[in-house]
Protein backbone atom coordinates (compact mmCIF):
# COMPACT_ATOMS: atom_id res chain seq x y z
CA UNK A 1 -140.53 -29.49 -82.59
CA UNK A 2 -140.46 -26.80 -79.51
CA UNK A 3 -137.17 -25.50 -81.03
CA UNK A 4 -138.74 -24.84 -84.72
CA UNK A 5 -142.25 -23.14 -82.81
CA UNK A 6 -140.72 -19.55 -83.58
CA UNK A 7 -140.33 -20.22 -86.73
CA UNK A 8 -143.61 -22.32 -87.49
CA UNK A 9 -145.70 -19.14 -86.40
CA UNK A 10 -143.55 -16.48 -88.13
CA UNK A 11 -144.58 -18.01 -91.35
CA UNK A 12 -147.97 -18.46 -90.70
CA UNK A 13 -149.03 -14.59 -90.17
CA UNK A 14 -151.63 -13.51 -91.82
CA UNK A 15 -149.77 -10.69 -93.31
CA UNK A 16 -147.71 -13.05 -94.99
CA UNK A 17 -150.26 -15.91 -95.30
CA UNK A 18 -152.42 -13.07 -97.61
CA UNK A 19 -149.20 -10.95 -99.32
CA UNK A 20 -149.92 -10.00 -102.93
CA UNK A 21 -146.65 -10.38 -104.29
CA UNK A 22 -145.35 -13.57 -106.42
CA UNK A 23 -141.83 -13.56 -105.19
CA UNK A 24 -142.82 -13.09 -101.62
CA UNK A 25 -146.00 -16.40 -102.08
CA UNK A 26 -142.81 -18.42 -103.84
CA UNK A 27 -139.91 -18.00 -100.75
CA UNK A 28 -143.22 -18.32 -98.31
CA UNK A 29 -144.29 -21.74 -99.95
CA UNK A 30 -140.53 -22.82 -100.36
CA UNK A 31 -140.60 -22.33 -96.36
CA UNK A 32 -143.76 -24.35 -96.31
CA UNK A 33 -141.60 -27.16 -98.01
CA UNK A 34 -139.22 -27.20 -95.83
CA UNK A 35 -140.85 -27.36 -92.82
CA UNK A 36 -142.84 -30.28 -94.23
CA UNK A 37 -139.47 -32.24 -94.70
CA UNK A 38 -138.66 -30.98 -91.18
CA UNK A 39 -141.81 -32.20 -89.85
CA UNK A 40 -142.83 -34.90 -91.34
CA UNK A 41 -145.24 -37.25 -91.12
CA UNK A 42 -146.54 -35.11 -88.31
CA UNK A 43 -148.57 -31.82 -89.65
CA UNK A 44 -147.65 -28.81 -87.34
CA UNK A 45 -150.55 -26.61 -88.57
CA UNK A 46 -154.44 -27.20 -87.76
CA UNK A 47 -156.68 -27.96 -90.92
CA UNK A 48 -157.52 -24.45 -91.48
CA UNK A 49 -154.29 -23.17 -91.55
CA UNK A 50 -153.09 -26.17 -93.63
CA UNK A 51 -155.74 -25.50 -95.98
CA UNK A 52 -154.46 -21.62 -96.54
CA UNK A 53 -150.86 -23.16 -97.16
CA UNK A 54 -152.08 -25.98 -99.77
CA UNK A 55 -153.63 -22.91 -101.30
CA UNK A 56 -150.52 -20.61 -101.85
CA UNK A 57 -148.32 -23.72 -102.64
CA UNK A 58 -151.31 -24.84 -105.51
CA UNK A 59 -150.97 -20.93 -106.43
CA UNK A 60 -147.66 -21.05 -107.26
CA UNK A 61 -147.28 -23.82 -110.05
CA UNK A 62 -148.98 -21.06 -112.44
CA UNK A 63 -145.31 -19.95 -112.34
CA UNK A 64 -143.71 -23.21 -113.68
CA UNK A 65 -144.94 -22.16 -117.31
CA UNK A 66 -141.96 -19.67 -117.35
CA UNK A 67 -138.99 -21.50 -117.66
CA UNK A 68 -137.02 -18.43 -117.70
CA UNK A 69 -137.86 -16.89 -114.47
CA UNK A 70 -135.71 -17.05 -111.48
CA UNK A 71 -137.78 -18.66 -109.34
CA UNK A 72 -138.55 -21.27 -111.91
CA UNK A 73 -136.37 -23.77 -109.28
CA UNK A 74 -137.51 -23.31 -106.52
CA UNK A 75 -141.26 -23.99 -107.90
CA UNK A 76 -140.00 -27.10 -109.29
CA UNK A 77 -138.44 -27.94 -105.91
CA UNK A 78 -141.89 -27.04 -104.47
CA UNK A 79 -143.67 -29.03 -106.47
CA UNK A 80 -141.12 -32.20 -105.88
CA UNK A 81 -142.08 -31.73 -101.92
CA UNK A 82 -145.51 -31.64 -102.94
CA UNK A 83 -145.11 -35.24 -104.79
CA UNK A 84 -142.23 -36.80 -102.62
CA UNK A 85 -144.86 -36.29 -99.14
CA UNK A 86 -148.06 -37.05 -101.22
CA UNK A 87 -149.81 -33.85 -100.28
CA UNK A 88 -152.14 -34.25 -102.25
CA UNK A 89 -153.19 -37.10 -99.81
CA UNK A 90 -153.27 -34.85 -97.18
CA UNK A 91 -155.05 -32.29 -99.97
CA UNK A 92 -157.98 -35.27 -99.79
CA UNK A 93 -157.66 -35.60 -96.19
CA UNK A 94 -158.56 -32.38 -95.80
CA UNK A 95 -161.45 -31.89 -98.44
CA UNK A 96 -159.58 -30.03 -100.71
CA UNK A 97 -161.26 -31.07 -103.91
CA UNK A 98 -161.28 -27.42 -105.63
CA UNK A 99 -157.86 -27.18 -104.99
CA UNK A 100 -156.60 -30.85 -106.11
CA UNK A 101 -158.40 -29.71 -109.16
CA UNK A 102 -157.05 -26.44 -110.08
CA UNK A 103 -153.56 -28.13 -109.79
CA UNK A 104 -154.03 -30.40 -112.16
CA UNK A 105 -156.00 -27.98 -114.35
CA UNK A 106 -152.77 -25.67 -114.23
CA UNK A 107 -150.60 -28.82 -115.11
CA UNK A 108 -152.53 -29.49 -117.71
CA UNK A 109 -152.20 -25.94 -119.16
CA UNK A 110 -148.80 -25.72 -119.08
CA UNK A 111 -148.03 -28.75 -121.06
CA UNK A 112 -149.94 -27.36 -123.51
């Protein structure tokens, strides 16, 4: 884990935590992903912080309703890590309720 600590607080500036742009929120949670696989089952990230990330990764499944765009893969590989490490486990853990629900509200909109 001490060899991945660069890297682990890179990605968690606030700069980038809070950046406006879709394409940059979509490579950010990809990394988010990743370092979840890397990781796993330990959480490198305090509750807050973890709570910020489960928020830009939820964000970004508005996007899978474009099948056309070119990050339409990489959401769908976000959205496998989500399933294949039960985050939404964690998501409870963590008293994420509003969140848990807006996911599946945006599921449920875009098999509509």
């Amino acid at each position: 884990m001490e060899a991945i600590q660069p890297c682990l607080t890179a990605v968690v500036r606030k700069e980038l935590l809070k950046h406006q742009d879709q394409d940059v929120k979509v490579l950010l949670a990809t990394c988010f992903c990743e370092i979840t696989r890397i990781t796993a089952p330990e959480a490198p990230y305090s509750d807050d912080v973890l709570r910020t990330i489960f928020r830009l990764i939820v964000g970004t499944f508005g996007g899978l309703a474009d099948v056309n765009s070119h990050y339409f893969s990489r959401r769908v590989a976000i959205l496998e890590t989500v399933a294949r490490y039960r985050a939404c486990v964690v998501m409870l853990d963590l008293e994420c309720n509003d969140l848990i629900t807006d996911m599946f509200r945006t599921f449920l909109e875009i098999v509509r």
